[in-house]
Protein backbone atom coordinates (compact mmCIF):
# COMPACT_ATOMS: atom_id res chain seq x y z
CA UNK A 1 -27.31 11.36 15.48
CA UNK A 2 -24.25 13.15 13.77
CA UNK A 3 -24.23 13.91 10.33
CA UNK A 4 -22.86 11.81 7.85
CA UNK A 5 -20.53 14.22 6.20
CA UNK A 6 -19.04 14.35 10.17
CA UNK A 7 -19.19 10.52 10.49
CA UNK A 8 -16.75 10.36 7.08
CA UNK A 9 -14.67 13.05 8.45
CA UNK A 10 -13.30 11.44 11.26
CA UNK A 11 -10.64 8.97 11.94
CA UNK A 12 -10.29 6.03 13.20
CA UNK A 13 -9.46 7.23 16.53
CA UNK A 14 -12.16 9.74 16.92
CA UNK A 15 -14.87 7.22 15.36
CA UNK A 16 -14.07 4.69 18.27
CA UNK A 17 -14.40 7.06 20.85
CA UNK A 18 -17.71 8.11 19.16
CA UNK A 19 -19.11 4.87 19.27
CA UNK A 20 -17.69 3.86 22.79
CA UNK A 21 -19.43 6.91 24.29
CA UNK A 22 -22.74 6.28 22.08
CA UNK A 23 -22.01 9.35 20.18
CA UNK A 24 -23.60 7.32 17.19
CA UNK A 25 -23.60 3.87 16.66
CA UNK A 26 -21.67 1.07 14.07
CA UNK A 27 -24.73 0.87 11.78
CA UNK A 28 -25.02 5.12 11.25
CA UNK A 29 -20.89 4.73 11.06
CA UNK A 30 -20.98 2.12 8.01
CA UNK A 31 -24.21 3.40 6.46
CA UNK A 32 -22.27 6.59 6.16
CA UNK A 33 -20.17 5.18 4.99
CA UNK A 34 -21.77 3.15 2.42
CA UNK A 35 -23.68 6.30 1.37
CA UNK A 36 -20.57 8.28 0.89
CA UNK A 37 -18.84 4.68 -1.22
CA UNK A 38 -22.34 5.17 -3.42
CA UNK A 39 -21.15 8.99 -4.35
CA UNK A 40 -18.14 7.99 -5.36
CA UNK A 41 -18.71 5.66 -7.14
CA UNK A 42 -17.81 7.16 -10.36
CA UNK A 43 -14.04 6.82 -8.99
CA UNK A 44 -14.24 2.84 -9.36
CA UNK A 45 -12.22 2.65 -6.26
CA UNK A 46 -14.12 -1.04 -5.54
CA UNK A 47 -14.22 -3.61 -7.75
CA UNK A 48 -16.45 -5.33 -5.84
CA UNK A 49 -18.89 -3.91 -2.84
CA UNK A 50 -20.42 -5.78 0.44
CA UNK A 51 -22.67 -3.31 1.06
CA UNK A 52 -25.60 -5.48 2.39
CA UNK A 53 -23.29 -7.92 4.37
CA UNK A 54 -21.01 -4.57 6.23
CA UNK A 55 -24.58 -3.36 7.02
CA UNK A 56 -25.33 -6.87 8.51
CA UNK A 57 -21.74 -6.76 10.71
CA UNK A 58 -22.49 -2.96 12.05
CA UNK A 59 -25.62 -4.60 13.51
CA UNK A 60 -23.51 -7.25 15.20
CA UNK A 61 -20.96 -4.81 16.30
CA UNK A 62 -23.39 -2.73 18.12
CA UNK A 63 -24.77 -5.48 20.21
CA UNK A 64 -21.64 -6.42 21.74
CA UNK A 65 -21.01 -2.79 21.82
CA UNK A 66 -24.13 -3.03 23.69
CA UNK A 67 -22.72 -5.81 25.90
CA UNK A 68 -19.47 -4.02 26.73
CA UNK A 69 -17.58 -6.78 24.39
CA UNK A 70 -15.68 -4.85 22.21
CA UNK A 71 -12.71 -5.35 20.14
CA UNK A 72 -9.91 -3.46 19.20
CA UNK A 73 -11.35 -1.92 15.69
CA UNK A 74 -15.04 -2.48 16.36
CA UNK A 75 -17.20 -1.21 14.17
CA UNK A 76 -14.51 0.57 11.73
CA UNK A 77 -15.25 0.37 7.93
CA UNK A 78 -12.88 -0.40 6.11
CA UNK A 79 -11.97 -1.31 2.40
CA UNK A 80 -9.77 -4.59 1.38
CA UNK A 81 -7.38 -4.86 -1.56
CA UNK A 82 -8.49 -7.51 -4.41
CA UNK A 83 -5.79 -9.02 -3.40
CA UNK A 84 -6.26 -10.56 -0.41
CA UNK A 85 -8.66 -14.24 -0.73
CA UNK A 86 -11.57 -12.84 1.05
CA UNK A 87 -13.59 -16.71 1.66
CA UNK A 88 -17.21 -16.72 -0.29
CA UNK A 89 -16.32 -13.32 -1.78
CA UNK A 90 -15.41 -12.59 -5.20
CA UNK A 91 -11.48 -12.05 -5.67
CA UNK A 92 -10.05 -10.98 -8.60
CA UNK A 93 -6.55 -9.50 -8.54
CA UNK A 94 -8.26 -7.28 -11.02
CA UNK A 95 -7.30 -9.75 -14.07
CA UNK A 96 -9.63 -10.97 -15.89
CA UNK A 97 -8.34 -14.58 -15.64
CA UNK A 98 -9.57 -14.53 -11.93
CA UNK A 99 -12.78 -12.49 -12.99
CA UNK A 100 -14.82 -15.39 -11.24
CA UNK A 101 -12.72 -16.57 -8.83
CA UNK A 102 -14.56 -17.21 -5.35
CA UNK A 103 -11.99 -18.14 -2.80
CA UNK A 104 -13.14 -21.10 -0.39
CA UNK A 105 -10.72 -19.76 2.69
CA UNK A 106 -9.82 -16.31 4.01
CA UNK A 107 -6.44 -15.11 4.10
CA UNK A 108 -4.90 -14.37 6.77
CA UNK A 109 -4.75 -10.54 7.55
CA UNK A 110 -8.53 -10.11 6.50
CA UNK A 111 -9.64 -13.07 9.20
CA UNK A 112 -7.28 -11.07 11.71
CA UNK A 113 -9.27 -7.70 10.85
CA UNK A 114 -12.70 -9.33 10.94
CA UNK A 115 -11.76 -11.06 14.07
CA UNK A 116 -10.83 -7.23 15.30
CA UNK A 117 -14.14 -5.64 14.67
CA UNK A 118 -13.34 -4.05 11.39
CA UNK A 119 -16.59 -4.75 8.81
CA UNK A 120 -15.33 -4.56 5.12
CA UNK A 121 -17.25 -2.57 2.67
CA UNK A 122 -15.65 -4.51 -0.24
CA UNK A 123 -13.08 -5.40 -2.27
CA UNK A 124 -10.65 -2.46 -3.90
CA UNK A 125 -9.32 -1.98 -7.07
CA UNK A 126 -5.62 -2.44 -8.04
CA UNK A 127 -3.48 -3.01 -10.90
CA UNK A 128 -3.94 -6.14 -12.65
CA UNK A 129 -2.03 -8.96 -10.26
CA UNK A 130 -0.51 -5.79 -8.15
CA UNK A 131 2.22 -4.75 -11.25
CA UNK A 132 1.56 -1.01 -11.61
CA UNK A 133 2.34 2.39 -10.75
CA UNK A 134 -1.14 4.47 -11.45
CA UNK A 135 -3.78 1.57 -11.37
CA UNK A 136 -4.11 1.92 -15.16
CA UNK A 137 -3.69 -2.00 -15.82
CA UNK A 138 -6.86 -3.20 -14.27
CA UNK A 139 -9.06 -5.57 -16.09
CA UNK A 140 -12.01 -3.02 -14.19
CA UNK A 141 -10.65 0.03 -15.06
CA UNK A 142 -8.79 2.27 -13.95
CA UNK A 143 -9.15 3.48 -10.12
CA UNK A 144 -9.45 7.58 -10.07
CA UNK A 145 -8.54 9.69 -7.33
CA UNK A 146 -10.57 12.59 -5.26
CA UNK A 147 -7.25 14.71 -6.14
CA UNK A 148 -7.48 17.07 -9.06
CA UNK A 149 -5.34 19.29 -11.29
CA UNK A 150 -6.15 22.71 -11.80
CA UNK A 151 -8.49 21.94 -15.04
CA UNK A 152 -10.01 19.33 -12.66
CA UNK A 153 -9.06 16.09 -14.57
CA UNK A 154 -8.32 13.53 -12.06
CA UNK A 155 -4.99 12.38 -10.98
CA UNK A 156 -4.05 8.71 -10.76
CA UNK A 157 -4.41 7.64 -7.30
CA UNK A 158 -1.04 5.48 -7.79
CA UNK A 159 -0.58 2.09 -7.77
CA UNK A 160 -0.59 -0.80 -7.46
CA UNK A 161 -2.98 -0.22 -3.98
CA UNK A 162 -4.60 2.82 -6.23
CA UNK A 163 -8.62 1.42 -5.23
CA UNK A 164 -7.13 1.90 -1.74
CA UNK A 165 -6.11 4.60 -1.37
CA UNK A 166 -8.88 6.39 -4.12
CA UNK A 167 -11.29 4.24 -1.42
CA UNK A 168 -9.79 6.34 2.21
CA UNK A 169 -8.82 9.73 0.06
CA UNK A 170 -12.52 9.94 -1.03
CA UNK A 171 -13.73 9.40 2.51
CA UNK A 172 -15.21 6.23 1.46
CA UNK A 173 -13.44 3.70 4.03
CA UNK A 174 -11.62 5.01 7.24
CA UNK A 175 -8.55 2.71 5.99
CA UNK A 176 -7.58 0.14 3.71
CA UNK A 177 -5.29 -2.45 3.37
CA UNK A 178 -2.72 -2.63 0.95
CA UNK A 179 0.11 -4.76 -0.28
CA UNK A 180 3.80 -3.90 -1.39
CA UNK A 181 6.50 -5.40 -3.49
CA UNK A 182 8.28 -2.22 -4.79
CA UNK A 183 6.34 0.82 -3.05
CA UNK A 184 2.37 0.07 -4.07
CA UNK A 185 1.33 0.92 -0.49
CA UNK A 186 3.90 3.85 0.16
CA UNK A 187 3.72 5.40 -3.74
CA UNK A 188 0.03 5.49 -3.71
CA UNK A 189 -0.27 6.98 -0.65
CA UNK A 190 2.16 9.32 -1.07
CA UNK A 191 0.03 9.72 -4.65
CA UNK A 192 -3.22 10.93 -2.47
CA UNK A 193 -2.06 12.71 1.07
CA UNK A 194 -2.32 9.66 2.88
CA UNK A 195 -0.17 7.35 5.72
CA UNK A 196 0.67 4.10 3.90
CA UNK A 197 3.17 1.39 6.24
CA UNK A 198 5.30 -0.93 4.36
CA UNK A 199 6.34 -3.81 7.33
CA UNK A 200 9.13 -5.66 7.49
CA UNK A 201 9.25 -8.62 5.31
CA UNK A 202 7.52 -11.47 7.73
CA UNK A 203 5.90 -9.26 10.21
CA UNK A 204 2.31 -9.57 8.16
CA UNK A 205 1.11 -13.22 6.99
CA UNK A 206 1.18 -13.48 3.09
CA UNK A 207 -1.21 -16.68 3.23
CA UNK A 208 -4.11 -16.17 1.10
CA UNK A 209 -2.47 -12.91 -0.59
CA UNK A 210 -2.61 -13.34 -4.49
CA UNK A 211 1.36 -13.71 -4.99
CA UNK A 212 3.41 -11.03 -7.21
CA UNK A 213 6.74 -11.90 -6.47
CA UNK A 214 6.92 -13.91 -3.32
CA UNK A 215 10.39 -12.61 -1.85
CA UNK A 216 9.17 -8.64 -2.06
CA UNK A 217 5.20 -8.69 -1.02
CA UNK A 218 4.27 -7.64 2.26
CA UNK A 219 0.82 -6.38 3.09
CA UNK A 220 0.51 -3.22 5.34
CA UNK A 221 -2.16 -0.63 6.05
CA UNK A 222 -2.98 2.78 4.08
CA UNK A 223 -4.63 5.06 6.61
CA UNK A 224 -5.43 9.19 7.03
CA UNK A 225 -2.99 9.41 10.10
CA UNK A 226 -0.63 8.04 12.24
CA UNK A 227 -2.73 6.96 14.91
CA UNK A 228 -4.70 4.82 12.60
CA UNK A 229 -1.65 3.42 10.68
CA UNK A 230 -0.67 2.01 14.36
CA UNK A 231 -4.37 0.48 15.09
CA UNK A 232 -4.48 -1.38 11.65
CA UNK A 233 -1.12 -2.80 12.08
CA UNK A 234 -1.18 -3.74 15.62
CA UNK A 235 -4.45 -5.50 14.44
CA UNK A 236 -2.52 -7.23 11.20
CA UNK A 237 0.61 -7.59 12.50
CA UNK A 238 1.82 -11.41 13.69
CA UNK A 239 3.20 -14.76 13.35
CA UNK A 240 1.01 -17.23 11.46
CA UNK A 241 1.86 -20.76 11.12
CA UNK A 242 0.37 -21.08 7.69
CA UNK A 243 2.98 -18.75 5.84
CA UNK A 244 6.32 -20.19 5.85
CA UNK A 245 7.87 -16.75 5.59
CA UNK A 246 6.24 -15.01 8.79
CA UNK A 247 8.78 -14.45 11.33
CA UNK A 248 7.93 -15.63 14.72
CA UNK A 249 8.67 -11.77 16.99
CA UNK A 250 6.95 -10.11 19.47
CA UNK A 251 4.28 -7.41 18.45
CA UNK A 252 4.63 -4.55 20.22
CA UNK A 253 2.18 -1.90 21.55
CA UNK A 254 2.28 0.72 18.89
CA UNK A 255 0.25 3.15 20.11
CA UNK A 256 2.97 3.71 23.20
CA UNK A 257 6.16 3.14 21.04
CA UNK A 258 5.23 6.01 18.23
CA UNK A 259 4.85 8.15 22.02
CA UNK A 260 8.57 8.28 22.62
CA UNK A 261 10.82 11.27 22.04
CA UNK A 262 13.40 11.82 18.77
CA UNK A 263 15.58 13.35 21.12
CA UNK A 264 19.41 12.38 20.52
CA UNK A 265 18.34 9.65 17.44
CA UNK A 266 19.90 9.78 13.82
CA UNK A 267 18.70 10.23 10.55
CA UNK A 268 20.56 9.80 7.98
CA UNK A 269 20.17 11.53 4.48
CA UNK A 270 21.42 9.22 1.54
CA UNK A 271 23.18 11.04 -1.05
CA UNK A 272 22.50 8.91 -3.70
CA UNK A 273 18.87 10.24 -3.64
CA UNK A 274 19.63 13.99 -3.90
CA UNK A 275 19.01 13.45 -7.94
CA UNK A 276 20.26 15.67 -11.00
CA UNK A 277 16.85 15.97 -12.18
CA UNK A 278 14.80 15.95 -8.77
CA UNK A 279 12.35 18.28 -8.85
CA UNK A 280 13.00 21.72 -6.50
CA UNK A 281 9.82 21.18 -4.99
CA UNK A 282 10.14 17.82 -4.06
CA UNK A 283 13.77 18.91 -2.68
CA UNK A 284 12.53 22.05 -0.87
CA UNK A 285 10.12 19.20 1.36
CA UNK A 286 12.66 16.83 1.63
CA UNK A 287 14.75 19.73 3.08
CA UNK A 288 12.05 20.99 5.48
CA UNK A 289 11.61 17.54 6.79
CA UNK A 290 15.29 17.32 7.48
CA UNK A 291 14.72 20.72 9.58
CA UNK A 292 10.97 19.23 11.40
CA UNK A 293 12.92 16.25 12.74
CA UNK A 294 16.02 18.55 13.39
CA UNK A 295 13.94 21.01 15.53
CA UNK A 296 12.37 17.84 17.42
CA UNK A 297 16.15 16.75 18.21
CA UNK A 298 17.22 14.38 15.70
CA UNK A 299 20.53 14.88 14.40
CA UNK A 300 20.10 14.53 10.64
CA UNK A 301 23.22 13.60 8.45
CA UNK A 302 24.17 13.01 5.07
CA UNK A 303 25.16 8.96 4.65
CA UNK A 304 26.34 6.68 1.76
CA UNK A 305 24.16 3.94 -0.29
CA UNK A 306 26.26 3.43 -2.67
CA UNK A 307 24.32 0.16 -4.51
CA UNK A 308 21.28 2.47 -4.44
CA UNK A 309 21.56 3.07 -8.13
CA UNK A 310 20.96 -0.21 -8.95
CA UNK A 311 18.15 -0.75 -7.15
CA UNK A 312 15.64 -0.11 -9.66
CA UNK A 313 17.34 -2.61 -12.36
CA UNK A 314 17.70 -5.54 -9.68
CA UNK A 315 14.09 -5.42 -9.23
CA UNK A 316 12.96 -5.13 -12.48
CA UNK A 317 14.81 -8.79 -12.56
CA UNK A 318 14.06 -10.22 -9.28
CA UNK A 319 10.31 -9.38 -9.39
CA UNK A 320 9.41 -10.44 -12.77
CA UNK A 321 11.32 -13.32 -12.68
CA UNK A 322 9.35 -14.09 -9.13
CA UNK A 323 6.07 -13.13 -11.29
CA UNK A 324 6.70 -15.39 -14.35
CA UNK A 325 6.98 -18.63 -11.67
CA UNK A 326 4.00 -17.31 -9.60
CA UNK A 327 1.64 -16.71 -12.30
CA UNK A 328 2.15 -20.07 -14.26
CA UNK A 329 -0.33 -21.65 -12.16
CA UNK A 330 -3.35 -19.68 -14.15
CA UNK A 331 -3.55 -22.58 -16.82
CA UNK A 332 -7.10 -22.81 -17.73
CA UNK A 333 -6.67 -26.31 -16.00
CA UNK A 334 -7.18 -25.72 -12.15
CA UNK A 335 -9.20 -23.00 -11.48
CA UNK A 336 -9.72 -19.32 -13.07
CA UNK A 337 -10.58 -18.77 -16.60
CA UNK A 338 -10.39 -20.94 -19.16
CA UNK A 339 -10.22 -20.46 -22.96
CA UNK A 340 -10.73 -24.20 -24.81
CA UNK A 341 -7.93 -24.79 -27.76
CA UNK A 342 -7.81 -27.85 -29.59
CA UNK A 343 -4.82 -29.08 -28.18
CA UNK A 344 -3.39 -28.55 -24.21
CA UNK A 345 -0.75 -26.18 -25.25
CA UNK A 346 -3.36 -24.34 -27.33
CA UNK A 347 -5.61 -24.16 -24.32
CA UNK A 348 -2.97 -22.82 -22.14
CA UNK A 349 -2.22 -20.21 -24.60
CA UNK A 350 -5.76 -19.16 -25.26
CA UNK A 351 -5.91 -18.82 -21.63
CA UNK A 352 -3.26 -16.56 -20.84
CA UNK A 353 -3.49 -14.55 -24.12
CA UNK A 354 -6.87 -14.31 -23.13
CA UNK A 355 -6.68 -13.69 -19.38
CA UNK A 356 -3.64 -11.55 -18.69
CA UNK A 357 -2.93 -7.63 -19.45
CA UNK A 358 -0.56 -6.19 -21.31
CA UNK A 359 1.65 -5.29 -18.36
CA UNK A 360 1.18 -8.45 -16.80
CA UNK A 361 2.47 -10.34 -20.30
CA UNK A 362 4.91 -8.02 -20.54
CA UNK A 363 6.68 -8.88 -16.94
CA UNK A 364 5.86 -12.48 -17.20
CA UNK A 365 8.10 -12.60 -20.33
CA UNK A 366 10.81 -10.38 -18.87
CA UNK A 367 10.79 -12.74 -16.11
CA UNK A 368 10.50 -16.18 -18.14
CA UNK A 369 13.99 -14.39 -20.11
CA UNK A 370 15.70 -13.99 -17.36
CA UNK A 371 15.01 -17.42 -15.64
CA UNK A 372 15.59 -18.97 -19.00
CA UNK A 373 19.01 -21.18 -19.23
CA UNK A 374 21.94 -19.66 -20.97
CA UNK A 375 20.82 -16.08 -19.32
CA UNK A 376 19.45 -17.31 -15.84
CA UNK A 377 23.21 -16.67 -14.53
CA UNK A 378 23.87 -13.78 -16.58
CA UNK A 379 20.59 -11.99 -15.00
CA UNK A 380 18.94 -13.53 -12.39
CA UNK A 381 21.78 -14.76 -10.43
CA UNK A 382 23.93 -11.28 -10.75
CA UNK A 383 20.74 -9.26 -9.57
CA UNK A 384 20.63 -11.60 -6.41
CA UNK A 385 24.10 -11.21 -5.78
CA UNK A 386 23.67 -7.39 -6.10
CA UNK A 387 20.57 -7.54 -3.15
CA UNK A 388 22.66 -9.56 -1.22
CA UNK A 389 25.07 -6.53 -1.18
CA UNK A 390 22.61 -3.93 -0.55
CA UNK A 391 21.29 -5.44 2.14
CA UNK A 392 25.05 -5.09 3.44
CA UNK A 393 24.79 -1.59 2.62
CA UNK A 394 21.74 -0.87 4.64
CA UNK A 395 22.92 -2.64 7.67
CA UNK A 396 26.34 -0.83 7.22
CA UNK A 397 24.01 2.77 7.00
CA UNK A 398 22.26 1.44 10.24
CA UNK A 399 25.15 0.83 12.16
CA UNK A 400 25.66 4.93 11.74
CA UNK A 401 21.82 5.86 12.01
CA UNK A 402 18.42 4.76 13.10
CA UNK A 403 16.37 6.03 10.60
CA UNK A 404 16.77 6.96 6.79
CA UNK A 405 14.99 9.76 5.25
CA UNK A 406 14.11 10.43 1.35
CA UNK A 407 10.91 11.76 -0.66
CA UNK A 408 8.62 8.84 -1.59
CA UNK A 409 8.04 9.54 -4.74
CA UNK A 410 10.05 11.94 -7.58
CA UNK A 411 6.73 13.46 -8.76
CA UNK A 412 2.90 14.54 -7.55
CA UNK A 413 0.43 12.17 -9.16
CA UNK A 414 0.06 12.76 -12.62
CA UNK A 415 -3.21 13.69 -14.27
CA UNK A 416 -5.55 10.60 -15.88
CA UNK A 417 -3.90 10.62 -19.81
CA UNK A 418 -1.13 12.13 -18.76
CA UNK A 419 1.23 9.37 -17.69
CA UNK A 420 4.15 8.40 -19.07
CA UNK A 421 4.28 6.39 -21.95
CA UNK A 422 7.03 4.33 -21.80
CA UNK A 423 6.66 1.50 -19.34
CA UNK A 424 10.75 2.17 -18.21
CA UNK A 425 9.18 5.69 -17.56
CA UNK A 426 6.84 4.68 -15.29
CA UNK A 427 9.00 2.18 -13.29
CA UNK A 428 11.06 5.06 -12.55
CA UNK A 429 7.86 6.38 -9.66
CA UNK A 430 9.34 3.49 -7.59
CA UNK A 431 13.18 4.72 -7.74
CA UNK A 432 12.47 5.76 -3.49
CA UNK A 433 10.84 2.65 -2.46
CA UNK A 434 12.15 -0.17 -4.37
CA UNK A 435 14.90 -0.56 -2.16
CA UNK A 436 12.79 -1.51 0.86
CA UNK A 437 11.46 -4.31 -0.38
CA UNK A 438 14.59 -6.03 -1.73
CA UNK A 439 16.02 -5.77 1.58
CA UNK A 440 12.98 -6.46 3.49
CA UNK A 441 12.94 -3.19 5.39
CA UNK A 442 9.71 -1.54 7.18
CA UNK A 443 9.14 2.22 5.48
CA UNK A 444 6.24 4.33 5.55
CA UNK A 445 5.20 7.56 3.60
CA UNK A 446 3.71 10.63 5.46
CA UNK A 447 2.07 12.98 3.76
CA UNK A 448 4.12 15.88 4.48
CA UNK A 449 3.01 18.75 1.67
CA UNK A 450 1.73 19.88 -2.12
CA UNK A 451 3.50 20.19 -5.26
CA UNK A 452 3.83 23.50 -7.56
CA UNK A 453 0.91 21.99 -8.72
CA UNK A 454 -0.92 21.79 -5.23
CA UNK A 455 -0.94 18.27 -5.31
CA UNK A 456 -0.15 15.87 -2.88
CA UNK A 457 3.54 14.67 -1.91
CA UNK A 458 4.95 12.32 0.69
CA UNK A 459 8.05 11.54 2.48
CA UNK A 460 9.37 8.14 3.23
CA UNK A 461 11.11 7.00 6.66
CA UNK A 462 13.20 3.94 6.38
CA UNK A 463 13.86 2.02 9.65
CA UNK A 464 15.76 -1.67 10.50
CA UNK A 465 14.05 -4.69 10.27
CA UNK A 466 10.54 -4.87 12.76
CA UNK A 467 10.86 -1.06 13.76
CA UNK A 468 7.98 -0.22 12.73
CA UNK A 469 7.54 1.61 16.40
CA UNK A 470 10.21 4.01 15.37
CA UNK A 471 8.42 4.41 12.20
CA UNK A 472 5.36 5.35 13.47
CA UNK A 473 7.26 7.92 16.35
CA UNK A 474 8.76 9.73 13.64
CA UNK A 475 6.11 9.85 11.21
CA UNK A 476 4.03 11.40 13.59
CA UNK A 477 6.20 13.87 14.25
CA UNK A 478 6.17 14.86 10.34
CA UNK A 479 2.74 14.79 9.76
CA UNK A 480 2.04 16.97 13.21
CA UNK A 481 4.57 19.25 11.49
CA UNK A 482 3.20 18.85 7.96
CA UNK A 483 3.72 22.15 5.28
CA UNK A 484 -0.04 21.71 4.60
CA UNK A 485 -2.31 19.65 6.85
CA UNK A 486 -3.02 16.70 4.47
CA UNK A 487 -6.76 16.23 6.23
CA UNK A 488 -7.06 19.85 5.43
CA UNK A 489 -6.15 19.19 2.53
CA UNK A 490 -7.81 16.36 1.36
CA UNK A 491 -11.54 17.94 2.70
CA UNK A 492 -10.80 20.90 -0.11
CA UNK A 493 -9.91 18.86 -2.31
CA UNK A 494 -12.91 16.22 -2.46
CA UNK A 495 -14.85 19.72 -1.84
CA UNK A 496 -14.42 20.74 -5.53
């Protein structure tokens, strides 16, 4: 029997080779696992746990390990964002107006990663209805990560898949899913030294996902390497008949497409991302990535997105506007909570007033503004207009390259208390990955270094629409060649 500091250590990779040559066994895996979720608990990276019932599933996944029937992920732990409907299983979207919500189907993506072998240690935290940057809006509190500052005050483990990635930092799940509509899987894990994938819009099924803004969310996987980020998606990846939005392509073996060779491709470097005020430490990485993917025989160049600018501000209309339509549903009528008033509009306002955060009010009024007549055109209608044109733009860049490369994030994680203030403020952590989602491009953040601070920081690949093969080849080619091994890393730090 291996020790389960060892067991928590390893990836997903080396964990099913482990349990394929009876190295140890599903049940020591998730117990480990378990154990390890127990000690950190204090990090409230779960909202809720499934300790007794993943215990139950590693004794299922050894007998047909026993029988020689195995699946793809079998035996894997793994944690699941509060997101997804998870059927007879408390989900919450961490708002207190789903507090007691227990969903009567499974969506989607977590029947496809049951149905691979993965066993689910619970549900993870996030901000409240997925609208955050540091998982500071959650009716549960807020998630923490392993990753400290130098007075050891924790950072924020990003957001809005923060309980995520806190969950695989901490060596509490070997992977998590995630979902994002302006960079909460890529920010996050860029936030914590981790892999987080971003697919294309429609190559993951959105049915049973808790809806933000329906146009932008796309779930994806948040893993420790590479290797793993290509497992989890090959496993989550498809056409599904019960989201109108899935896109009926070929899934392709990712494991053999991220083997291929850079040799002769073309990256392109937007200018419009090479910031006044970017920090020389997040410039000096972005720089040394440039030279990684140079050396493996890439030929990087510098490349025009000239809408990029706006990005931020057409999102910041789209999304809320997306989230003000999506959220009216929570009534107090149908299901969720339900404040009595003595009147129906009375209980509808109890109910939200009641039920929602701050952050969520806040975006649902933006959005109700913006939809509203007399400024629906002025706003709505003129930020739609403006993605229509940057998706031009990116198809325009791709026509001269086959890959885009910028920092994920402009900052480290910031420390617990230490966040900015000003909600505008904080919207600015998704100026890098915004983009993405309004034109419905794949990205994915490698860990690739630490801050000034020696704290975690990320770079983001862009690719066109279902590369995520070409992703994964030249992510792996970053992290192989990271500044600081980020599982090196991430060992000293939950160490202290």
């Amino acid at each position: 029997m291996t020790d389960k500091s060892s067991l928590t250590h390893l990836t997903i990779t080396q964990a099913l080779e482990g349990l394929r040559t009876k190295a140890f066994s599903a049940l020591e895996l998730t117990q480990a696992h378990v154990d390890r979720a127990q000690e950190t608990a204090p990090l409230n990276a779960f909202i809720t746990t499934t300790f007794e019932q993943a215990i139950e599933r590693a004794k299922h996944s050894d007998l047909r390990l026993a029988k020689g029937e195995t699946r793809p992920l079998e035996g894997i732990p793994i944690g699941m964002k509060d997101l997804f409907c998870t059927k007879g299983i408390r989900t919450t979207a961490a708002s207190k107006i789903l507090g007691d919500f227990i969903p009567p189907y499974e969506s989607t993506i977590s029947q496809k990663l049951l149905e691979a072998g993965t066993i689910s240690l619970g549900k993870t935290n996030l901000d409240e209805f997925a609208m955050g940057s540091a998982n500071l809006t959650s009716a549960f509190g807020p998630a923490l990560s392993p990753w400290k500052d130098g007075a050891g005050t924790h950072c924020v483990p990003g957001g809005s898949s923060g309980g995520s990635t806190a969950a695989v930092a901490s060596f509490s799940a070997m992977a998590a899913t995630g979902t994002d509509t302006g960079g909460s899987i890529r920010q996050p894990a860029s936030f914590t030294g981790l892999v987080g994938l971003k697919p294309t819009y429609g190559r993951c099924s959105r049915y049973g996902v808790i809806a933000f803004a329906s146009s932008l969310d796309q779930a994806g996987p948040i893993t420790r390497t590479v290797e793993d980020c290509a497992l989890m998606l090959q496993a989550m990846a498809g056409y599904d008949t019960l989201d109108a939005t899935s896109v009926n392509v070929p899934v392709p073996d990712y494991l053999q497409e991220m083997k291929g060779s850079l040799q002769g491709l073309k990256i392109g470097l937007p200018t419009q991302c090479r910031l006044d005020d970017l920090r020389p430490d997040v410039a000096a990485l972005w720089d040394k990535a440039a030279d990684v993917l140079t050396q493996a025989g890439a030929h990087v160049i510098p490349i025009e997105l000239p809408l990029l600018k706006y990005a931020l501000p057409a999102y910041y209309i789209i999304a809320p506007a997306e989230a003000s339509s999506n959220l009216a549903r929570y009534d107090g009528v149908r299901y969720g909570a339900r404040v009595e008033g003595d009147s129906l509009d009375a209980l509808y306002m109890n109910t939200r007033s009641a039920g929602f955060g701050d952050e969520v009010k806040r975006r649902i009024f933006v959005g109700t503004y913006v939809l509203s007549s007399g400024y629906y055109d002025a706003y709505y209608v003129r930020a739609q207009k403006l993605r229509a044109r940057m998706i031009e733009d990116f198809k325009q860049a791709f026509s001269q390259v086959d890959l885009i490369l910028t920092p994920s994030a402009p900052t480290p994680p910031f420390v617990i208390g230490g966040e900015p203030k000003d909600p505008v403020t904080m919207y600015m952590n998704d100026i890098f990955t915004v983009s993405a989602n309004l034109a419905g491009l794949p990205g994915i953040s490698i860990p690739f270094g630490l801050s000034s601070e020696h704290l975690p920081l990320g770079m983001q690949l862009l690719a066109p629409a279902f590369q995520e093969g070409l992703l994964l080849r030249a992510g792996k080619v970053l992290y192989d060649n990271a500044e600081t091994h980020p599982l090196t890393a991430l060992k000293e730090a939950n160490r202290k």
